[in-house]
C-alpha atoms as a PDB file:
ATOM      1  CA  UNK A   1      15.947  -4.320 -18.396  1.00  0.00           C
ATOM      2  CA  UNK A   2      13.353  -6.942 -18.154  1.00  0.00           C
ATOM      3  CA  UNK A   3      10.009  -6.035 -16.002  1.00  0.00           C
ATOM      4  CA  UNK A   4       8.128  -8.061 -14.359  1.00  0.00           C
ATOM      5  CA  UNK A   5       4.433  -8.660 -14.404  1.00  0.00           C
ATOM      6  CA  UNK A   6       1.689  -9.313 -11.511  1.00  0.00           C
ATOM      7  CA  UNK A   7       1.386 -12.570 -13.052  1.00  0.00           C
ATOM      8  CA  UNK A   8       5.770 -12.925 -12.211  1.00  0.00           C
ATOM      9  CA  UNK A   9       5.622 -11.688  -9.385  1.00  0.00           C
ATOM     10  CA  UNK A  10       2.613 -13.774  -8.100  1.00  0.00           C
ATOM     11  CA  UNK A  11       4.589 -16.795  -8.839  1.00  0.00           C
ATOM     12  CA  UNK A  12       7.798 -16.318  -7.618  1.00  0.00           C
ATOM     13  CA  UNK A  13       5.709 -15.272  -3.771  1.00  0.00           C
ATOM     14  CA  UNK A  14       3.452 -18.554  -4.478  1.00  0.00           C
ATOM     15  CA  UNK A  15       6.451 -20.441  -5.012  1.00  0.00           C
ATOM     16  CA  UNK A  16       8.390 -19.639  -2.143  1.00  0.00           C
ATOM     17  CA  UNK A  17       5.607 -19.445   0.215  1.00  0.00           C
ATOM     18  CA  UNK A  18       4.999 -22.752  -0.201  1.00  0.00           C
ATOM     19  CA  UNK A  19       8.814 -23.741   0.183  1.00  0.00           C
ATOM     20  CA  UNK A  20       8.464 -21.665   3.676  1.00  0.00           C
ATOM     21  CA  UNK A  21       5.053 -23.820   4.656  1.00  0.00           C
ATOM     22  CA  UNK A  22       7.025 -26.881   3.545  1.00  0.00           C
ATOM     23  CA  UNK A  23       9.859 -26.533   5.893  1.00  0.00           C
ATOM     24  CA  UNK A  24       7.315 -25.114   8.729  1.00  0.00           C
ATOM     25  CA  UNK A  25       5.662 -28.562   8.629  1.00  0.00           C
ATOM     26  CA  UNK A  26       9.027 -29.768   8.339  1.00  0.00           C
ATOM     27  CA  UNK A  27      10.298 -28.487  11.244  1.00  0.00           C
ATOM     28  CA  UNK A  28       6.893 -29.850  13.233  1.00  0.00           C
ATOM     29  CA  UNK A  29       6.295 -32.872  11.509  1.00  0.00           C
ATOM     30  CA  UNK A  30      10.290 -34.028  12.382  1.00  0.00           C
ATOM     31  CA  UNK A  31      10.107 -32.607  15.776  1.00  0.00           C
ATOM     32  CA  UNK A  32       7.224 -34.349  16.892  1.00  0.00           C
ATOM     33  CA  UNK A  33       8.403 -37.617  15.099  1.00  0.00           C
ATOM     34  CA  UNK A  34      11.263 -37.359  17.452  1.00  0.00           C
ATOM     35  CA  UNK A  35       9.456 -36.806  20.800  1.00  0.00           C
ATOM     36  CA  UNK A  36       7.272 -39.237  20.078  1.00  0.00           C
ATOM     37  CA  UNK A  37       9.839 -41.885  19.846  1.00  0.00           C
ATOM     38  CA  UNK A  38      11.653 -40.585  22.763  1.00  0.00           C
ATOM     39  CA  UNK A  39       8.946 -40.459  25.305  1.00  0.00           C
ATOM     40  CA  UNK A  40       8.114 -44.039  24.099  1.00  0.00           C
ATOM     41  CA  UNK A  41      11.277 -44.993  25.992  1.00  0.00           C
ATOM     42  CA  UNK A  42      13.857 -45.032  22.695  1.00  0.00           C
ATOM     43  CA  UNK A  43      17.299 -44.238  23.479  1.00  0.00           C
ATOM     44  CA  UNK A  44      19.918 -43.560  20.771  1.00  0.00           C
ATOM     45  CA  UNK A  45      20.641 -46.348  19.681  1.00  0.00           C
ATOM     46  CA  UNK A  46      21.319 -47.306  15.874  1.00  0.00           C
ATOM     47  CA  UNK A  47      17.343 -47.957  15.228  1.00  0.00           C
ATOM     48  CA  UNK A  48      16.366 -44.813  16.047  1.00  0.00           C
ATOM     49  CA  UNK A  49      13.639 -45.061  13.311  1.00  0.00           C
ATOM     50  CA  UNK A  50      12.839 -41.148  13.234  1.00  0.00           C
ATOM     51  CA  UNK A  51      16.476 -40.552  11.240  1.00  0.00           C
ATOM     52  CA  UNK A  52      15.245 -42.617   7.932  1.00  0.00           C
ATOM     53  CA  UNK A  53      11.840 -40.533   7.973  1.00  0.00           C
ATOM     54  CA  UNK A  54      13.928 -37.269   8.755  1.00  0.00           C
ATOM     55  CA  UNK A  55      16.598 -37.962   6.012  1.00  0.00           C
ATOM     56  CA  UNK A  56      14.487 -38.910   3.476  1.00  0.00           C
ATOM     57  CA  UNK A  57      12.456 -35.424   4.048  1.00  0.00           C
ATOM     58  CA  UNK A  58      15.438 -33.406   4.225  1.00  0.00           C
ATOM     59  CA  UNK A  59      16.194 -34.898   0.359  1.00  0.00           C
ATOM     60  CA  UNK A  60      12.539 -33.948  -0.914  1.00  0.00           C
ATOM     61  CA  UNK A  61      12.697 -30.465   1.171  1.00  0.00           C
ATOM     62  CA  UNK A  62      15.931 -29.988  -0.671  1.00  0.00           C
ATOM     63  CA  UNK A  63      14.417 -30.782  -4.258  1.00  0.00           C
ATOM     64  CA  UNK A  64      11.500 -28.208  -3.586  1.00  0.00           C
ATOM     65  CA  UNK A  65      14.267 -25.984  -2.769  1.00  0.00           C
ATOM     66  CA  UNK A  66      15.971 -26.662  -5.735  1.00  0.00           C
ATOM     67  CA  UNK A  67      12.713 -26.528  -8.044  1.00  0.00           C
ATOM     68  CA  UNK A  68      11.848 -23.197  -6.285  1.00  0.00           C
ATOM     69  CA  UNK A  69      15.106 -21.504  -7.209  1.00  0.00           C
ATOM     70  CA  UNK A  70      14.975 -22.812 -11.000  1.00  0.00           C
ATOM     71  CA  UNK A  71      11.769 -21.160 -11.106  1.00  0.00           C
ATOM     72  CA  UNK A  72      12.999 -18.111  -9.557  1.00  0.00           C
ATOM     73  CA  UNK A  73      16.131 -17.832 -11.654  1.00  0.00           C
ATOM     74  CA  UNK A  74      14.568 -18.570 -14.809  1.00  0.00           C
ATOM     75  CA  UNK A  75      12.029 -15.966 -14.620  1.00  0.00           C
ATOM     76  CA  UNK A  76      14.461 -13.666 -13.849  1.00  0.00           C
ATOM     77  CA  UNK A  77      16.829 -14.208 -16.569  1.00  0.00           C
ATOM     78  CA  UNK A  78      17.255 -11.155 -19.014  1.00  0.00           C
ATOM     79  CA  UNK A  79      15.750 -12.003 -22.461  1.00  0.00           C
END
């Protein structure tokens, strides 16, 4: 059984605590993008300009999420 040390453990909360502070500013940043453009009189239409910005952060939230868990699975892999 493989053990971890301070310096592991460290990581693997350092890691994920910044995926969590990622998608909290996420969650804001997208949210606000999206009142924004509907109190300046947008209606959903098909420019509704806030959907590129959103989609392309949903694809880098999703490779942090990704690089997170490969860091989480490979220090936990038995040697």
């Amino acid at each position: 059984m493989k053990t971890s040390t301070d310096s592991e453990i460290k990581h693997e909360i350092s890691v994920f605590a910044a995926f969590k502070k990622h998608l909290t500013i996420f969650i804001v940043g997208i949210s606000l993008l999206w009142l924004g453009w509907y109190a300046s009189g947008g209606q959903l239409s098909l420019y509704a300009w806030p959907g590129y910005i959103s989609l392309a952060w949903v694809f880098v939230l999703i490779v942090h999420l990704l690089i997170a868990y490969s860091s989480f699975r490979k220090k936990n892999q038995p040697s």
